[in-house]
N, C-alpha and C. Protein backbone atom coordinates (compact mmCIF):
# COMPACT_ATOMS: atom_id res chain seq x y z
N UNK A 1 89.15 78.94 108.45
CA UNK A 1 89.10 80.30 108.93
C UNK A 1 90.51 80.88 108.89
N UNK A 2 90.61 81.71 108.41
CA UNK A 2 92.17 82.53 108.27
C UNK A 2 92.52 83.13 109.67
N UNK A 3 93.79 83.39 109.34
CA UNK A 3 94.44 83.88 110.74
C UNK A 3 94.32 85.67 111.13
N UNK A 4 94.12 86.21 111.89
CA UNK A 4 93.49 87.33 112.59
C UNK A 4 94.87 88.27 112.44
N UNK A 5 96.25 87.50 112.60
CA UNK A 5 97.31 88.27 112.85
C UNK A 5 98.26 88.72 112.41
N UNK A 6 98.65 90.07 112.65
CA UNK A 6 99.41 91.29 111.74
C UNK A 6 100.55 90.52 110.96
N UNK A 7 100.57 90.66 110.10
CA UNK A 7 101.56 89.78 108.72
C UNK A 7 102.94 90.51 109.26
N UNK A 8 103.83 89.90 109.61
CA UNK A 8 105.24 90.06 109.66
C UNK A 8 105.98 90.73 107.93
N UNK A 9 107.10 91.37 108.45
CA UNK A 9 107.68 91.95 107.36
C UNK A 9 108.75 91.75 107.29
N UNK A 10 109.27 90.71 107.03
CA UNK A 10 110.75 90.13 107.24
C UNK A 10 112.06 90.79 105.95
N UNK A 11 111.57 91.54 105.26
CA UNK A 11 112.08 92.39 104.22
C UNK A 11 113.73 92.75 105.24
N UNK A 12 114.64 92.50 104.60
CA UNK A 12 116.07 92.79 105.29
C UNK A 12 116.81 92.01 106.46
N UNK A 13 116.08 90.72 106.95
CA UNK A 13 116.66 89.93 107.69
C UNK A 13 117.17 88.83 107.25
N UNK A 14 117.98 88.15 107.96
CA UNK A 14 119.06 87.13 107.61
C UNK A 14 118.53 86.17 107.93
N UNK A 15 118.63 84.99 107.44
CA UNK A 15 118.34 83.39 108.37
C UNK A 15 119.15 82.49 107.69
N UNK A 16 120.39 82.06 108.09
CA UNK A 16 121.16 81.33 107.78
C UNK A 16 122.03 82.29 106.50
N UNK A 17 122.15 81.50 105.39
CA UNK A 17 122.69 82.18 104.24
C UNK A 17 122.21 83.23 102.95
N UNK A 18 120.37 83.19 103.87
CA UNK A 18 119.67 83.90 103.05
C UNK A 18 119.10 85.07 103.73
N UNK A 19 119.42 85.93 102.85
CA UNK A 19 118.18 87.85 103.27
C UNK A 19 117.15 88.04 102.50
N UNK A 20 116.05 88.04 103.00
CA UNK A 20 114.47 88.48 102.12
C UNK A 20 114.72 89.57 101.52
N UNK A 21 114.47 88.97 100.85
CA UNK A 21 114.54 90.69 99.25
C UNK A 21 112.92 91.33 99.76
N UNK A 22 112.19 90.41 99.50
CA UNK A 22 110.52 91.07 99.49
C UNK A 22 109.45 89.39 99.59
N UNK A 23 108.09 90.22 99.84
CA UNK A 23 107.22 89.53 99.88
C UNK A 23 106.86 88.76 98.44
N UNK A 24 107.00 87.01 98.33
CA UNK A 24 106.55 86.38 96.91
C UNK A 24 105.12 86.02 97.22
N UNK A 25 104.47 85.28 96.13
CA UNK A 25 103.52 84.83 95.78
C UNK A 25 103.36 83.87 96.58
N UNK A 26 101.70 84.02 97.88
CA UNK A 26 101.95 82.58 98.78
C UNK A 26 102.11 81.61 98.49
N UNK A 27 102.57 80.34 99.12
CA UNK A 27 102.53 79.10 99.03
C UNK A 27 101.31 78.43 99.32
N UNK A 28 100.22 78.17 98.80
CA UNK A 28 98.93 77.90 99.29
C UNK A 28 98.60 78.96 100.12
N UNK A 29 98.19 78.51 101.75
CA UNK A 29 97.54 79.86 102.19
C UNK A 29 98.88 80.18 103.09
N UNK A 30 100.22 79.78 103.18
CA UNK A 30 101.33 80.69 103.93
C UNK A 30 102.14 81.20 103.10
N UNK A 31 102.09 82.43 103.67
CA UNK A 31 103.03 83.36 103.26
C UNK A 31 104.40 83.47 102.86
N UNK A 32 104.92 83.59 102.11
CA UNK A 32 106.31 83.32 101.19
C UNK A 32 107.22 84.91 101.02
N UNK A 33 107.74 84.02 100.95
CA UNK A 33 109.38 85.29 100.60
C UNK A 33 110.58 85.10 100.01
N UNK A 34 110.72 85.87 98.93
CA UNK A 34 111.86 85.90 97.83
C UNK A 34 112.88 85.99 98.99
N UNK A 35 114.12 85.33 98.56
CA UNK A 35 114.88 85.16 99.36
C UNK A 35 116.41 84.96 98.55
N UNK A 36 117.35 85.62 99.16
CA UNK A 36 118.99 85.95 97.88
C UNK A 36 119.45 85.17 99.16
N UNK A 37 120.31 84.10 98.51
CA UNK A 37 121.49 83.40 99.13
C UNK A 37 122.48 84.55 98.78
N UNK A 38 123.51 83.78 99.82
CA UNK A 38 124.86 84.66 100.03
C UNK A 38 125.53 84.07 98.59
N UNK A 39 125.44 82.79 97.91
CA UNK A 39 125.79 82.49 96.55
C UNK A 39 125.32 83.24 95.69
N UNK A 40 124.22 84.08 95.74
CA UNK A 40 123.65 84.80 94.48
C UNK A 40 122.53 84.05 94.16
N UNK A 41 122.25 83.12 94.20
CA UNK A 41 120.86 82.98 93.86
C UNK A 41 119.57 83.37 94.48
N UNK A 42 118.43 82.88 94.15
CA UNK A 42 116.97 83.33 94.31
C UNK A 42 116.77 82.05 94.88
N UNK A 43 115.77 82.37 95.97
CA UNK A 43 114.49 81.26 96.13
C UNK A 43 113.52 82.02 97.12
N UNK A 44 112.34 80.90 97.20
CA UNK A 44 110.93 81.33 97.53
C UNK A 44 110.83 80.64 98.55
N UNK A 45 110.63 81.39 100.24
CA UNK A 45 110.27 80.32 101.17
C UNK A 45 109.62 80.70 101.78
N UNK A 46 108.72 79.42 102.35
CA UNK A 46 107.51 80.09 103.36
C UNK A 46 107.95 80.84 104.58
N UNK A 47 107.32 81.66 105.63
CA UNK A 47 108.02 82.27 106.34
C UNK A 47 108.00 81.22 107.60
N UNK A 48 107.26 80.19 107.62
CA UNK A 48 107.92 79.21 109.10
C UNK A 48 108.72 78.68 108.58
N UNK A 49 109.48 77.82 107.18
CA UNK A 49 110.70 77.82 107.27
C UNK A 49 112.13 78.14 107.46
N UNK A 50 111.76 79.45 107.35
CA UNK A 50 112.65 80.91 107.50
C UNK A 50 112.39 80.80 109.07
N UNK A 51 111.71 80.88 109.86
CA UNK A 51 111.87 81.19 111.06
C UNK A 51 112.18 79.99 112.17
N UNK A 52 111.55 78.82 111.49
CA UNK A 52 111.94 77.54 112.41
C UNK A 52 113.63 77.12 112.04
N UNK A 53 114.14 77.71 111.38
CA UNK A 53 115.40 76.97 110.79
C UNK A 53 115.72 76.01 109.79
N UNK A 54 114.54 75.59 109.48
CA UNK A 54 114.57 74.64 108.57
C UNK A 54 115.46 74.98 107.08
N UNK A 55 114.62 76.26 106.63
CA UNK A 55 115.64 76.38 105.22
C UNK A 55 116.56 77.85 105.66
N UNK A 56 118.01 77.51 105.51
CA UNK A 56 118.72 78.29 105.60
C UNK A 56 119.79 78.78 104.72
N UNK A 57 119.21 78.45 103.56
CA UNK A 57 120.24 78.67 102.44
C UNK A 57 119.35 77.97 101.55
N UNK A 58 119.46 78.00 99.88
CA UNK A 58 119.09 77.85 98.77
C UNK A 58 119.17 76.70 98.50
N UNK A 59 120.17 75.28 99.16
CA UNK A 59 120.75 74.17 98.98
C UNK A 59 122.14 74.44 98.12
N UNK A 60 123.02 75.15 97.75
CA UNK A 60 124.01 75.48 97.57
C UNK A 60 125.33 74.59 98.10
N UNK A 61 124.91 74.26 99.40
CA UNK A 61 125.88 74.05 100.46
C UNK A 61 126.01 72.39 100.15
N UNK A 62 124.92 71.58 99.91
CA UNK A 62 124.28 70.14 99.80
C UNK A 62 125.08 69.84 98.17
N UNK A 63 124.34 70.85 97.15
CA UNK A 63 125.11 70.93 95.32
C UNK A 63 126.79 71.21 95.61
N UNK A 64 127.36 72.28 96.60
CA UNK A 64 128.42 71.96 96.49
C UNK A 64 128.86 73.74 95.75
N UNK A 65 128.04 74.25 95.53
CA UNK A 65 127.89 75.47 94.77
C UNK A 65 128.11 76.64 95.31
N UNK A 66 128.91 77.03 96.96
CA UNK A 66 128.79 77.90 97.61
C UNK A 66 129.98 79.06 97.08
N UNK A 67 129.44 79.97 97.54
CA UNK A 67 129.95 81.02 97.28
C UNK A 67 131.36 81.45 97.73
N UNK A 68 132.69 81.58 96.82
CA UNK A 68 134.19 81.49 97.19
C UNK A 68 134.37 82.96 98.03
């Protein structure tokens, strides 16, 4: 049974090193979001990772690839 409740719009907020550009293509049935590191890149994350803390950057920081 799907969930009843109003879809969040996280379009322009920060979480860690990344700001949601816009809404992506879900991840199975949760909801996803294009997401620009402060390095310049792209990625796609569900929105409880974005909100629990879990992903806070692109992995940039781990590669070594961060932004000067």
């Amino acid at each position: 049974m799907g969930h009843s409740r109003k879809k969040l719009d996280l379009t322009g907020q920060r979480f860690g090193k990344l700001t949601v550009v816009r809404p992506a293509e879900n991840i199975g049935e949760r909801t996803a979001w294009l997401c620009r590191c402060d390095c310049g890149r792209e990625t796609v994350v569900p929105t409880n990772r974005l909100r629990n803390g879990h992903t806070a950057g692109c992995g940039c920081l781990a590669a070594g690839r961060e932004a000067v």
